[in-house]
PDB file of N, CA and C in Angstrom:
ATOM      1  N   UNK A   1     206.762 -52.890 101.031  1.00  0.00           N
ATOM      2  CA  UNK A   1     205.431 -52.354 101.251  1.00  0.00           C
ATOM      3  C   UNK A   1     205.552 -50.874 101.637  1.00  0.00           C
ATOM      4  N   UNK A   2     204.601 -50.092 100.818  1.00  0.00           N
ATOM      5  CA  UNK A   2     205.128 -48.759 101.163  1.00  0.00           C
ATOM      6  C   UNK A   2     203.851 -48.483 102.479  1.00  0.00           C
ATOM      7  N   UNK A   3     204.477 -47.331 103.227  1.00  0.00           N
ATOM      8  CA  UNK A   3     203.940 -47.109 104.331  1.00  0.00           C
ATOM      9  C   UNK A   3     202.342 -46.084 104.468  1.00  0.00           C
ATOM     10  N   UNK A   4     201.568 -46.158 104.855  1.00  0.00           N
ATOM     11  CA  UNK A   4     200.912 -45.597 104.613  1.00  0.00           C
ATOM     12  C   UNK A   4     200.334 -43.910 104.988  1.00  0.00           C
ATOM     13  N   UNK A   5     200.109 -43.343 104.326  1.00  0.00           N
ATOM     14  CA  UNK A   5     199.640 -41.948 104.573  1.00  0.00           C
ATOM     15  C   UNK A   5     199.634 -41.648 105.977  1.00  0.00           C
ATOM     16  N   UNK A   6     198.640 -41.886 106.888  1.00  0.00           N
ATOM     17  CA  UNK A   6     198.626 -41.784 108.192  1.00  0.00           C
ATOM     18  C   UNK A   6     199.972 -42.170 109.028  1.00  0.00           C
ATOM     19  N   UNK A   7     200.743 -42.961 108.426  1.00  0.00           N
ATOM     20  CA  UNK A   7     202.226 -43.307 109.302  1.00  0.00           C
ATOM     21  C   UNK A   7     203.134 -42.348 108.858  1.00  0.00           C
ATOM     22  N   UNK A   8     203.022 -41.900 107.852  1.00  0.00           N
ATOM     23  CA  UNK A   8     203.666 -40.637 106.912  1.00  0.00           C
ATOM     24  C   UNK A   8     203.834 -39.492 107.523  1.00  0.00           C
ATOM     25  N   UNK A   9     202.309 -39.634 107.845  1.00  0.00           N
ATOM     26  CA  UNK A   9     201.981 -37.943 108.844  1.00  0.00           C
ATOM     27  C   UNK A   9     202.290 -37.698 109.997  1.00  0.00           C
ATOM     28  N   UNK A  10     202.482 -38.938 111.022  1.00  0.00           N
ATOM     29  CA  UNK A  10     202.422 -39.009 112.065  1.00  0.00           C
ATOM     30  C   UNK A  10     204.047 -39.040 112.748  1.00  0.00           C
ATOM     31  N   UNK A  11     204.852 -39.776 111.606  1.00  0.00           N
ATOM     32  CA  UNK A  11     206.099 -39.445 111.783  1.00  0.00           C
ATOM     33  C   UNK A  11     206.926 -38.573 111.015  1.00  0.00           C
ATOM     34  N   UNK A  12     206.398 -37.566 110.984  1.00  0.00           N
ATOM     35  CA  UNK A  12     207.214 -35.987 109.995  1.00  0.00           C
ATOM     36  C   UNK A  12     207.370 -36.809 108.732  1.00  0.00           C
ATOM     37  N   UNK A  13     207.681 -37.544 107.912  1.00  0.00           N
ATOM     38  CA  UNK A  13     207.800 -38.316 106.780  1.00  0.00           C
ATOM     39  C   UNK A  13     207.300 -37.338 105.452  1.00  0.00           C
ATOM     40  N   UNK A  14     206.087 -36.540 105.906  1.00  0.00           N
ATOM     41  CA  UNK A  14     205.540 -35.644 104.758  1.00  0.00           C
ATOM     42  C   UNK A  14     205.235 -34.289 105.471  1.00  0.00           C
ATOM     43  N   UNK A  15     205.789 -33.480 104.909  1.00  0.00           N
ATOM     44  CA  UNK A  15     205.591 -32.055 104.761  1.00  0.00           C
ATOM     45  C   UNK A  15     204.550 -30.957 103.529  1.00  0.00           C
ATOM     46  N   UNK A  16     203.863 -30.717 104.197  1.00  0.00           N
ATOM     47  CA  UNK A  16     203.208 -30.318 102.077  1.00  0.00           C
ATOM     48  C   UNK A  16     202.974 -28.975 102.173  1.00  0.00           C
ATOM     49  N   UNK A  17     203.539 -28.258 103.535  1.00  0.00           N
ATOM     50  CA  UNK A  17     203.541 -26.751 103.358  1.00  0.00           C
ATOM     51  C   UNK A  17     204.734 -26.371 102.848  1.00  0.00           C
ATOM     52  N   UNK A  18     205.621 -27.431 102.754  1.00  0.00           N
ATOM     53  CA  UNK A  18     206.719 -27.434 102.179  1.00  0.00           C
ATOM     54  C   UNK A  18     207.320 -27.811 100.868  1.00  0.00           C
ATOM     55  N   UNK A  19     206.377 -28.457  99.942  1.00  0.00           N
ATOM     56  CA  UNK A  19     206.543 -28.708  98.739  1.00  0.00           C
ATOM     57  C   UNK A  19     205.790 -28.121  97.777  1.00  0.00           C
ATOM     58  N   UNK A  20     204.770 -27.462  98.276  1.00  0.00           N
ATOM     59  CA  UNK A  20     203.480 -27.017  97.645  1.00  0.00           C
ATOM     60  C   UNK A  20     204.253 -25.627  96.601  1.00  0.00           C
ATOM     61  N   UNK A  21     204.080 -26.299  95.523  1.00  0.00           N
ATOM     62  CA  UNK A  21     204.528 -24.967  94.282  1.00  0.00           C
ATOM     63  C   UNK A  21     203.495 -24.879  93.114  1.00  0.00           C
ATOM     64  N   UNK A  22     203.031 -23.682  93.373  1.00  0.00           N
ATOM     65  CA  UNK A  22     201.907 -23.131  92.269  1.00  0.00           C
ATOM     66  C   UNK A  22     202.304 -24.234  91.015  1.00  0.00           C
ATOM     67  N   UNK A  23     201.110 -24.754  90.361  1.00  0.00           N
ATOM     68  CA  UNK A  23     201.082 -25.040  88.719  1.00  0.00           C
ATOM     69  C   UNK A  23     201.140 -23.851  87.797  1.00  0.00           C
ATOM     70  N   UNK A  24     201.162 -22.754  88.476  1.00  0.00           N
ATOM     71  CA  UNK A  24     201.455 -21.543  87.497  1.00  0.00           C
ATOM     72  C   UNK A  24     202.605 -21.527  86.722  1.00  0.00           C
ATOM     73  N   UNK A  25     202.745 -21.918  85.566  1.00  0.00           N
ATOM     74  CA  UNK A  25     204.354 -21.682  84.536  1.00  0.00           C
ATOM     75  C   UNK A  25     204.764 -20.257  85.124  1.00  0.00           C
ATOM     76  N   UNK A  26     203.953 -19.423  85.341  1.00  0.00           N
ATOM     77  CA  UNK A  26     204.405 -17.924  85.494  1.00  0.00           C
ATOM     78  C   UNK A  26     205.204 -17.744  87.076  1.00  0.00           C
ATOM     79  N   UNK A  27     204.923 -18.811  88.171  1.00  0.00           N
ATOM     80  CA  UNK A  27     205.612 -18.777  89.153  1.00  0.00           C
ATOM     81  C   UNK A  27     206.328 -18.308  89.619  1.00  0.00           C
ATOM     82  N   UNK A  28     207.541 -18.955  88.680  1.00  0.00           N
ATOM     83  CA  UNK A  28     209.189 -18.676  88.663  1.00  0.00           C
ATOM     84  C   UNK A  28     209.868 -17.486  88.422  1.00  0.00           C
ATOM     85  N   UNK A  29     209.075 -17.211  87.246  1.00  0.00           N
ATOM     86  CA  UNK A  29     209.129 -15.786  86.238  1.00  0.00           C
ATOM     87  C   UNK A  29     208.861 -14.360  87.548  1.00  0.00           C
ATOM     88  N   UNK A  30     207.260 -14.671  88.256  1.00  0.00           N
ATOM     89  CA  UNK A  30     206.936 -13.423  89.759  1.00  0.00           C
ATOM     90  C   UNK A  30     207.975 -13.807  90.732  1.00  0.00           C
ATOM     91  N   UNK A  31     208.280 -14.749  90.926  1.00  0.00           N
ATOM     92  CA  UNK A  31     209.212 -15.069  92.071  1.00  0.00           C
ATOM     93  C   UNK A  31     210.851 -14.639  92.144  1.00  0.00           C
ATOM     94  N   UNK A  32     211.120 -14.773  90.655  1.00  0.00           N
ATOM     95  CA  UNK A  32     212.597 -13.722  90.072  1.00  0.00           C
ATOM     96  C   UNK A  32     212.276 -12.018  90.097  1.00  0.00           C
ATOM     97  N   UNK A  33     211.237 -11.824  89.727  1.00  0.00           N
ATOM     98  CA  UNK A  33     210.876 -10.324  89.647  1.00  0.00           C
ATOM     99  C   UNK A  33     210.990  -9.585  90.989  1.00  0.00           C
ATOM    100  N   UNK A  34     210.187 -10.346  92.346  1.00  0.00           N
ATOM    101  CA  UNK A  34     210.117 -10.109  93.636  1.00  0.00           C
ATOM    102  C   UNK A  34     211.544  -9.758  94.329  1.00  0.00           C
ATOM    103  N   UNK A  35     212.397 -10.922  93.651  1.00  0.00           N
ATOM    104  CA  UNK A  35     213.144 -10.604  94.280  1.00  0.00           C
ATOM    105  C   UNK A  35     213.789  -9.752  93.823  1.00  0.00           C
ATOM    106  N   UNK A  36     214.245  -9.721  92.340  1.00  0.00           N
ATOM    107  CA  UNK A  36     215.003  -8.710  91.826  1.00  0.00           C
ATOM    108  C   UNK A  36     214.237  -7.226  92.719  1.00  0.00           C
ATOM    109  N   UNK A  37     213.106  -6.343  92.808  1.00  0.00           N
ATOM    110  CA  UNK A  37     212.621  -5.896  93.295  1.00  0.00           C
ATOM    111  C   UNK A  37     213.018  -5.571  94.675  1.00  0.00           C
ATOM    112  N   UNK A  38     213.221  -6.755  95.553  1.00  0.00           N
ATOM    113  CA  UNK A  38     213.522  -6.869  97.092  1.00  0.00           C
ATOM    114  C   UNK A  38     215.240  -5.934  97.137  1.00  0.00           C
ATOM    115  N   UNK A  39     215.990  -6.656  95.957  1.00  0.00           N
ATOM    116  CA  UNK A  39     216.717  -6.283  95.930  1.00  0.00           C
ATOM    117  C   UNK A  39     217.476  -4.773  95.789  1.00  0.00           C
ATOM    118  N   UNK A  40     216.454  -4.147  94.366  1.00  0.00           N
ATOM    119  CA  UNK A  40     216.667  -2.929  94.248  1.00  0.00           C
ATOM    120  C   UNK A  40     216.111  -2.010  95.360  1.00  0.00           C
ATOM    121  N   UNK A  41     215.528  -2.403  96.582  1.00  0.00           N
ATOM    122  CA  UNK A  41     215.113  -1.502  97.423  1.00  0.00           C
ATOM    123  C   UNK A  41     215.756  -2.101  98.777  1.00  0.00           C
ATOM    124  N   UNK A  42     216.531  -2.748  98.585  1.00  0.00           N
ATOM    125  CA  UNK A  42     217.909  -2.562  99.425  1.00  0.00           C
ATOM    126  C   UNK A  42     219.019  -2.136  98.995  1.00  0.00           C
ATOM    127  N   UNK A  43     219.248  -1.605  98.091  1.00  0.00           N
ATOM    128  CA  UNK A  43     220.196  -0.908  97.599  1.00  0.00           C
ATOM    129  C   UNK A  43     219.903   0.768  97.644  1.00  0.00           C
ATOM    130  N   UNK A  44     218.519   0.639  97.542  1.00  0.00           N
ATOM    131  CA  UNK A  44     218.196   2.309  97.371  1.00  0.00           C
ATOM    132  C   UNK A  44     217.287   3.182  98.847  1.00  0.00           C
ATOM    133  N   UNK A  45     217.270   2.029  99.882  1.00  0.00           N
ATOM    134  CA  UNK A  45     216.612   2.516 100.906  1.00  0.00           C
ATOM    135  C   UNK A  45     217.841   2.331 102.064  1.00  0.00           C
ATOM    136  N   UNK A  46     217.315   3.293 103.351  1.00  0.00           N
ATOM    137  CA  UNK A  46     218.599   3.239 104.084  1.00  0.00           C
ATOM    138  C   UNK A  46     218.154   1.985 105.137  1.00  0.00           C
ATOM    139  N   UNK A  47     219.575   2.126 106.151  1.00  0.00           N
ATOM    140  CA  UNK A  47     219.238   0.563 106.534  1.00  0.00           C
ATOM    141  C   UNK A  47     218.275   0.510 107.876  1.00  0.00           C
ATOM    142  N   UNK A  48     217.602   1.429 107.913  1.00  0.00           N
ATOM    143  CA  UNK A  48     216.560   1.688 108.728  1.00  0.00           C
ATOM    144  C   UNK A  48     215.159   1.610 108.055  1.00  0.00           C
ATOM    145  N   UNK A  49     215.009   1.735 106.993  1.00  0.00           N
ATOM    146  CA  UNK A  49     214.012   1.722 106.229  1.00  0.00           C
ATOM    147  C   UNK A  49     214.144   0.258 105.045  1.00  0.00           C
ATOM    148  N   UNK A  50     214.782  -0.300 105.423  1.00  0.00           N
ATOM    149  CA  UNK A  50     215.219  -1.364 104.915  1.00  0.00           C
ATOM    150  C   UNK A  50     214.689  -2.689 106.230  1.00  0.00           C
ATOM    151  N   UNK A  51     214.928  -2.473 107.114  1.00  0.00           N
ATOM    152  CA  UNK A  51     214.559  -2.762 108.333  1.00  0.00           C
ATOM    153  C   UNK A  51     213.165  -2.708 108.307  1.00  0.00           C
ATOM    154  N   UNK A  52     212.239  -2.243 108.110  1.00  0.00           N
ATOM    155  CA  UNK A  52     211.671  -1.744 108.569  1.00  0.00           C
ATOM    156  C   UNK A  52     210.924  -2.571 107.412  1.00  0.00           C
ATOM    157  N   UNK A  53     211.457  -2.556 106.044  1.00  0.00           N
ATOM    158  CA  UNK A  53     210.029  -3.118 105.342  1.00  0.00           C
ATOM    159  C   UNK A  53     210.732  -4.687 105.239  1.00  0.00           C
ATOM    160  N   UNK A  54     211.871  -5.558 105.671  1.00  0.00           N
ATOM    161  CA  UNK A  54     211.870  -6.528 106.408  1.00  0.00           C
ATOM    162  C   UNK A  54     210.384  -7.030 107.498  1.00  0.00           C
ATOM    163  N   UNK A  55     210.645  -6.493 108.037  1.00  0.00           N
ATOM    164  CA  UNK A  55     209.653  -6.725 109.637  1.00  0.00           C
ATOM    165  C   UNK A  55     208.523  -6.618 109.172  1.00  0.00           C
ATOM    166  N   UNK A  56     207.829  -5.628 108.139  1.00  0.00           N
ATOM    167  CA  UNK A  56     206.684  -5.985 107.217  1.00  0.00           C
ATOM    168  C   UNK A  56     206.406  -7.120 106.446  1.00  0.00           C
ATOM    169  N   UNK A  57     207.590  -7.574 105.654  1.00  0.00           N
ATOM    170  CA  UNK A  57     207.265  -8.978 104.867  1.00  0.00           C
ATOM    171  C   UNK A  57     207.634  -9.892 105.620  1.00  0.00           C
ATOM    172  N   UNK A  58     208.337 -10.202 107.134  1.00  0.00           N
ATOM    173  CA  UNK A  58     208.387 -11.109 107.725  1.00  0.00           C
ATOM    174  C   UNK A  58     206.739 -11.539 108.372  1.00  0.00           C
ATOM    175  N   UNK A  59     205.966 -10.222 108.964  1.00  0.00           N
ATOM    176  CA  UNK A  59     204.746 -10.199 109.482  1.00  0.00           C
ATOM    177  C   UNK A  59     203.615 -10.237 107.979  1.00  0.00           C
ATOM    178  N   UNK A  60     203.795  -9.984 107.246  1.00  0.00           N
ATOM    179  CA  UNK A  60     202.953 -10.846 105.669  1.00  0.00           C
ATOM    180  C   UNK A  60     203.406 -12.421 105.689  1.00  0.00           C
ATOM    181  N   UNK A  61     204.367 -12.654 105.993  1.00  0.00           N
ATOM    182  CA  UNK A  61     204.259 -13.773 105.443  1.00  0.00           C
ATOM    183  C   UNK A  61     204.187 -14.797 106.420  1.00  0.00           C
ATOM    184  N   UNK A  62     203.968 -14.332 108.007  1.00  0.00           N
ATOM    185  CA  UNK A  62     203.641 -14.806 108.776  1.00  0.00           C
ATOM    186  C   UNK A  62     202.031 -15.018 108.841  1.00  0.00           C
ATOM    187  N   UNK A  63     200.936 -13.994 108.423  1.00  0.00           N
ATOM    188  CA  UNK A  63     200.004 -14.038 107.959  1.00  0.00           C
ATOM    189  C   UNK A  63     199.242 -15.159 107.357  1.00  0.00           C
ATOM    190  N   UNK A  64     199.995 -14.954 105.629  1.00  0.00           N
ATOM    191  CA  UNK A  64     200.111 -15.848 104.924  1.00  0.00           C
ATOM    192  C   UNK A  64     200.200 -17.144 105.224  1.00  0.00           C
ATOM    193  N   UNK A  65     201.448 -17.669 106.162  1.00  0.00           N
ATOM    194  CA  UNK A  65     201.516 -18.954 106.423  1.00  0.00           C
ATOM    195  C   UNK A  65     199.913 -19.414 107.415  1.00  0.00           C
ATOM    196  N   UNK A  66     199.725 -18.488 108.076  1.00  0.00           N
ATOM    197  CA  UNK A  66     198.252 -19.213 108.711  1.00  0.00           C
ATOM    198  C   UNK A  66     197.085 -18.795 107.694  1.00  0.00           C
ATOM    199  N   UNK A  67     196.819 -17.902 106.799  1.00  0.00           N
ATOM    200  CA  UNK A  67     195.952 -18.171 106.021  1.00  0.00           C
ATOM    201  C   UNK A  67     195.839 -19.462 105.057  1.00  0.00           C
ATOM    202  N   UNK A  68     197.280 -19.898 104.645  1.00  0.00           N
ATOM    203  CA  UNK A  68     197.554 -20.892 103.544  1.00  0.00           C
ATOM    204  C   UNK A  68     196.985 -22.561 104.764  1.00  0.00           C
ATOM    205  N   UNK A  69     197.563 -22.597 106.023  1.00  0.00           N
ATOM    206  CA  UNK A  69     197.378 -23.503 106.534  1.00  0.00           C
ATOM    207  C   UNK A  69     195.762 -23.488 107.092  1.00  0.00           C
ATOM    208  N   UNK A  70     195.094 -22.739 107.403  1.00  0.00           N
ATOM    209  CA  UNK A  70     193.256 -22.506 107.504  1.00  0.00           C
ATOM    210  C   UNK A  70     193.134 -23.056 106.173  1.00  0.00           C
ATOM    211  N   UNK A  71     193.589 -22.373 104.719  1.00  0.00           N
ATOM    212  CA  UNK A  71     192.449 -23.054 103.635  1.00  0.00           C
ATOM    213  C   UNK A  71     192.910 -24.480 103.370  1.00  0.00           C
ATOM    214  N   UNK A  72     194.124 -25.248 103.815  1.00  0.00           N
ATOM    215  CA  UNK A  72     194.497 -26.586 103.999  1.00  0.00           C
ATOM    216  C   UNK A  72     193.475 -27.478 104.386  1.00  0.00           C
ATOM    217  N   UNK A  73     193.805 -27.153 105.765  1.00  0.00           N
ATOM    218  CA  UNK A  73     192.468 -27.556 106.539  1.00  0.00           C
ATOM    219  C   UNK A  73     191.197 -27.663 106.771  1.00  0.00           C
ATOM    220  N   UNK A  74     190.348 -26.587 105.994  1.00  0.00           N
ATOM    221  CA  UNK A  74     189.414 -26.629 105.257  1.00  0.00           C
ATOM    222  C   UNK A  74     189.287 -27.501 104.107  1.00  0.00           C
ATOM    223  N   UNK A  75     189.970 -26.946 103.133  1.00  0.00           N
ATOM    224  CA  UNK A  75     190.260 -28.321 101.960  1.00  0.00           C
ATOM    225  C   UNK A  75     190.103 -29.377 102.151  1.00  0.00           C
ATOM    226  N   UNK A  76     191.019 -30.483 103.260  1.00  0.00           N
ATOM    227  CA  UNK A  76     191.118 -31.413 103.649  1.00  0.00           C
ATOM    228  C   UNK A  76     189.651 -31.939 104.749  1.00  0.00           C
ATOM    229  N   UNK A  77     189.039 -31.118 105.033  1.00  0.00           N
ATOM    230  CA  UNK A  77     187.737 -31.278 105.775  1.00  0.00           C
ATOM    231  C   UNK A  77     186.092 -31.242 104.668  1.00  0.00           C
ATOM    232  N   UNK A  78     186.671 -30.464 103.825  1.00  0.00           N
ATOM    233  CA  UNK A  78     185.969 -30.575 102.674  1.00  0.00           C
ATOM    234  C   UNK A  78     185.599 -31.995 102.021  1.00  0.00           C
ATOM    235  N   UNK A  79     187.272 -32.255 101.897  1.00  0.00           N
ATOM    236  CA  UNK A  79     187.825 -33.771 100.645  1.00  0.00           C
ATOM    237  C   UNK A  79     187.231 -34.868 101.316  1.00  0.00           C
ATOM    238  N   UNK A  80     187.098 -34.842 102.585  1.00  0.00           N
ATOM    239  CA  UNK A  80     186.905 -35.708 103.751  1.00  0.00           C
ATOM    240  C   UNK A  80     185.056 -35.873 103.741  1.00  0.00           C
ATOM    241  N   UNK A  81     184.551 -34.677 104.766  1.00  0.00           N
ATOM    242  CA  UNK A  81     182.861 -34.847 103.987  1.00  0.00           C
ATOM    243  C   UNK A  81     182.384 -35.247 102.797  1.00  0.00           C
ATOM    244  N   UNK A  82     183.268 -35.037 101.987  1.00  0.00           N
ATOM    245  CA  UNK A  82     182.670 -35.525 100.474  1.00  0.00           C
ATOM    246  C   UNK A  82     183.026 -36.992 100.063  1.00  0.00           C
ATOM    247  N   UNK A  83     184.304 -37.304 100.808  1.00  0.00           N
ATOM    248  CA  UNK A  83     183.953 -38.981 100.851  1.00  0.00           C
ATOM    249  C   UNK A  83     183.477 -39.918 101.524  1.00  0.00           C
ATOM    250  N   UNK A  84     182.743 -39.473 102.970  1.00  0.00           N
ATOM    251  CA  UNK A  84     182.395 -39.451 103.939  1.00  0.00           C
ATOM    252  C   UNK A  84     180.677 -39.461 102.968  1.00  0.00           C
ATOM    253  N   UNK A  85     180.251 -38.674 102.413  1.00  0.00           N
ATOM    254  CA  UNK A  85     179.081 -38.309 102.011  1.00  0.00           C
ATOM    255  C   UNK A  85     178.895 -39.747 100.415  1.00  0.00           C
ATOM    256  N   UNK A  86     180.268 -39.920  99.740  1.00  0.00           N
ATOM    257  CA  UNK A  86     180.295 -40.482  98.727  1.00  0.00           C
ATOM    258  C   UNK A  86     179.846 -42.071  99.165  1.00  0.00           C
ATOM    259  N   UNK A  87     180.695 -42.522 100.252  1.00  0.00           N
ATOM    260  CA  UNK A  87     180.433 -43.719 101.079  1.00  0.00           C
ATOM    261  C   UNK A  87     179.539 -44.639 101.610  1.00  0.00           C
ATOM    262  N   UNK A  88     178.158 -43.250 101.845  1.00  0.00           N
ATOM    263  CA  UNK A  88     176.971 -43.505 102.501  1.00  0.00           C
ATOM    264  C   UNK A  88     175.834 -43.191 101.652  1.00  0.00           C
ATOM    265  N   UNK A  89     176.171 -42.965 100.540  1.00  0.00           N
ATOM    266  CA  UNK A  89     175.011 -42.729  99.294  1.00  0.00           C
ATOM    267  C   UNK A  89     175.250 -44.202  98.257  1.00  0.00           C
ATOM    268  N   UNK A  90     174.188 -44.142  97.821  1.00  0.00           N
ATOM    269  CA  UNK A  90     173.876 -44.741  96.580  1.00  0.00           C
ATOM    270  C   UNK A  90     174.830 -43.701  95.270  1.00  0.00           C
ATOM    271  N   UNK A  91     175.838 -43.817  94.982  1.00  0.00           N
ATOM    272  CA  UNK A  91     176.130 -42.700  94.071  1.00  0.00           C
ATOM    273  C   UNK A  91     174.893 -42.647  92.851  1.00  0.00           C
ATOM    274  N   UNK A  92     174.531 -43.749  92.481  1.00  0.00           N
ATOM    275  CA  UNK A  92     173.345 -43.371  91.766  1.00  0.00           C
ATOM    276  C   UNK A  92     172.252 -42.490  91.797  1.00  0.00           C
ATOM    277  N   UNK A  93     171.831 -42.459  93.166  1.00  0.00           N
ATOM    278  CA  UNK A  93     170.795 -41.677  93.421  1.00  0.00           C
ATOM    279  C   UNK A  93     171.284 -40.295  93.303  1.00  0.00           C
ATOM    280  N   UNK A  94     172.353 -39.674  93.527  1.00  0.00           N
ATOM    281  CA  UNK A  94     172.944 -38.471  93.626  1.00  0.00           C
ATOM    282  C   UNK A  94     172.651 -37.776  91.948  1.00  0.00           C
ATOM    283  N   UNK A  95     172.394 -38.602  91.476  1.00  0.00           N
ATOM    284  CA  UNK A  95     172.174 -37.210  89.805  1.00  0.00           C
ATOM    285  C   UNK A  95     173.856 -36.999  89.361  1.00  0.00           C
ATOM    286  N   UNK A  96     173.434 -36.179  88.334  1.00  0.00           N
ATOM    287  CA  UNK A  96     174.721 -35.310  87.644  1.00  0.00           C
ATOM    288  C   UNK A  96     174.631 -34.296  88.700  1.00  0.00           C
ATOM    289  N   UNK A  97     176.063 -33.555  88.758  1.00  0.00           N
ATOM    290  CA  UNK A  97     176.677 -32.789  88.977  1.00  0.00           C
ATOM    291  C   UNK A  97     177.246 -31.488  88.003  1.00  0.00           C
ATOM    292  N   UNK A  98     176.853 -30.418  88.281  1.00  0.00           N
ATOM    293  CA  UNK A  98     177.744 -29.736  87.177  1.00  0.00           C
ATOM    294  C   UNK A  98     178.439 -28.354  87.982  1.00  0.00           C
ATOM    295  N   UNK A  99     179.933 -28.617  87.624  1.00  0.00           N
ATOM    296  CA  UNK A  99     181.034 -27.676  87.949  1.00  0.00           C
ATOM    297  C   UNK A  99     181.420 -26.633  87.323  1.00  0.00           C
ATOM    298  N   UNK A 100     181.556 -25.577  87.965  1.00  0.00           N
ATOM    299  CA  UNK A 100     182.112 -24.827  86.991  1.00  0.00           C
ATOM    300  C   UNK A 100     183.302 -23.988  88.119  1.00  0.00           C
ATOM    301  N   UNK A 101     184.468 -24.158  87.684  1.00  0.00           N
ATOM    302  CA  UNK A 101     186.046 -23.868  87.995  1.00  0.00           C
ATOM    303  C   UNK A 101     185.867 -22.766  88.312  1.00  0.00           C
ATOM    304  N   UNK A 102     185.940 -21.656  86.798  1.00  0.00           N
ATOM    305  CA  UNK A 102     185.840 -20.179  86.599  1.00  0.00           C
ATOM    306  C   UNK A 102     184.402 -19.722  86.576  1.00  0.00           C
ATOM    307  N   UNK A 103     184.210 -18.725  87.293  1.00  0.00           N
ATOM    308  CA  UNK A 103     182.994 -17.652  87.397  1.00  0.00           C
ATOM    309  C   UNK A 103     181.777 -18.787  87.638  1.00  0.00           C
ATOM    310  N   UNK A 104     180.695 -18.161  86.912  1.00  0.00           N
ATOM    311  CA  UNK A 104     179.520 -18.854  86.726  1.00  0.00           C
ATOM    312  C   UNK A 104     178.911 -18.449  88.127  1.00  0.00           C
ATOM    313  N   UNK A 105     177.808 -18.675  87.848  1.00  0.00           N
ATOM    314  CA  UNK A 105     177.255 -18.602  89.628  1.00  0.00           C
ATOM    315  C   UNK A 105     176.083 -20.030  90.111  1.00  0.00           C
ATOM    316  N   UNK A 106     176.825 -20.598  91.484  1.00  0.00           N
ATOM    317  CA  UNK A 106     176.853 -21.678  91.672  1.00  0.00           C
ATOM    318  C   UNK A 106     175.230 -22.311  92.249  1.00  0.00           C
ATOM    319  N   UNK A 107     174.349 -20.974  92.146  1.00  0.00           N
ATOM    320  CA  UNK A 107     172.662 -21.337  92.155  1.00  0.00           C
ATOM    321  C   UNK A 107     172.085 -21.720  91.145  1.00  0.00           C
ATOM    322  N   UNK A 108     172.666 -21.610  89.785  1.00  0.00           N
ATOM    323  CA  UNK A 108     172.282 -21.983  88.577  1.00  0.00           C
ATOM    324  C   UNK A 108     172.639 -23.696  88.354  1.00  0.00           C
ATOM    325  N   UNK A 109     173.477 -24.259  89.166  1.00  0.00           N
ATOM    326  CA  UNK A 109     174.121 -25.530  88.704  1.00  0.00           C
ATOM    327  C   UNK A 109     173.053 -26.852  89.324  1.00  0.00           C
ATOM    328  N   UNK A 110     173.187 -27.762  88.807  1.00  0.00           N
ATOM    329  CA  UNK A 110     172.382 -28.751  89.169  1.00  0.00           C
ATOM    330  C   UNK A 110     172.827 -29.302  90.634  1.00  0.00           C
ATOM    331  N   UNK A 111     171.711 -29.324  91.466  1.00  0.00           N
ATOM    332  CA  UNK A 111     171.703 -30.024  92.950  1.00  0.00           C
ATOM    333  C   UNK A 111     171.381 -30.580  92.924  1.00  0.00           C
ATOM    334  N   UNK A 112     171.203 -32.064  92.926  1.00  0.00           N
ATOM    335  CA  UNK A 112     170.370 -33.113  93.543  1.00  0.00           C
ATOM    336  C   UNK A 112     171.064 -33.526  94.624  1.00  0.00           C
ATOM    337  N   UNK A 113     172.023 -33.130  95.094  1.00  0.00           N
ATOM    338  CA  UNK A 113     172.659 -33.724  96.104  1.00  0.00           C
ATOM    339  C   UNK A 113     171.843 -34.275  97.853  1.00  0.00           C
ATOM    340  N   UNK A 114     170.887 -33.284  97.807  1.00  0.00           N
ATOM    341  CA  UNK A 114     170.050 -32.349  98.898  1.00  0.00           C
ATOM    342  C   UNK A 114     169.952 -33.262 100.174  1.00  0.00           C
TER     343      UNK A 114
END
């Protein structure tokens, strides 16, 4: 019997700030470039100025890690109201829905949700 989600979480079992890798094919491709990059400007900067833009991308990506973990948490509070909301409706009564991924602007789309 496999264990469930909540026992998962509760005993370190799952990590997902830790597995989480873009669906971008192009990923791999920016992530070789960066570094190649990182690289040529440790070779061509001194080791004070090398230092120095260290302590910059350590403090970006310290950033980063709490921006990425806020839109988590949001997400997951999102996924949550909406099944929370799915639960206590008639899904019938709710109407169509219409999404749109890219652009569009989201006053034009059908609400009946209300």
């Amino acid at each position: 019997m496999s264990k469930s989600i909540l026992h998962q979480l509760y005993h370190g079992d799952i990590y997902p700030s830790e597995t989480i890798v873009p669906p971008d094919p192009r990923y791999q491709e920016v992530q070789n470039k960066a570094s190649t990059i990182l690289y040529q400007l440790h070779e061509s900067l001194t080791a004070e100025q090398f230092s120095l833009l260290e302590n910059y991308l350590d403090s970006r990506s310290e950033c980063s890690d709490m921006e990425l973990s806020s839109t988590f948490a949001e997400a997951f509070k999102l996924g949550a109201q909406i099944m929370l909301e799915i639960q206590n409706r008639d899904v019938s009564q709710i109407g169509s829905i219409s999404v749109s991924i890219c652009g569009g602007n989201h006053h034009d789309q059908n609400h009946n949700m209300g």
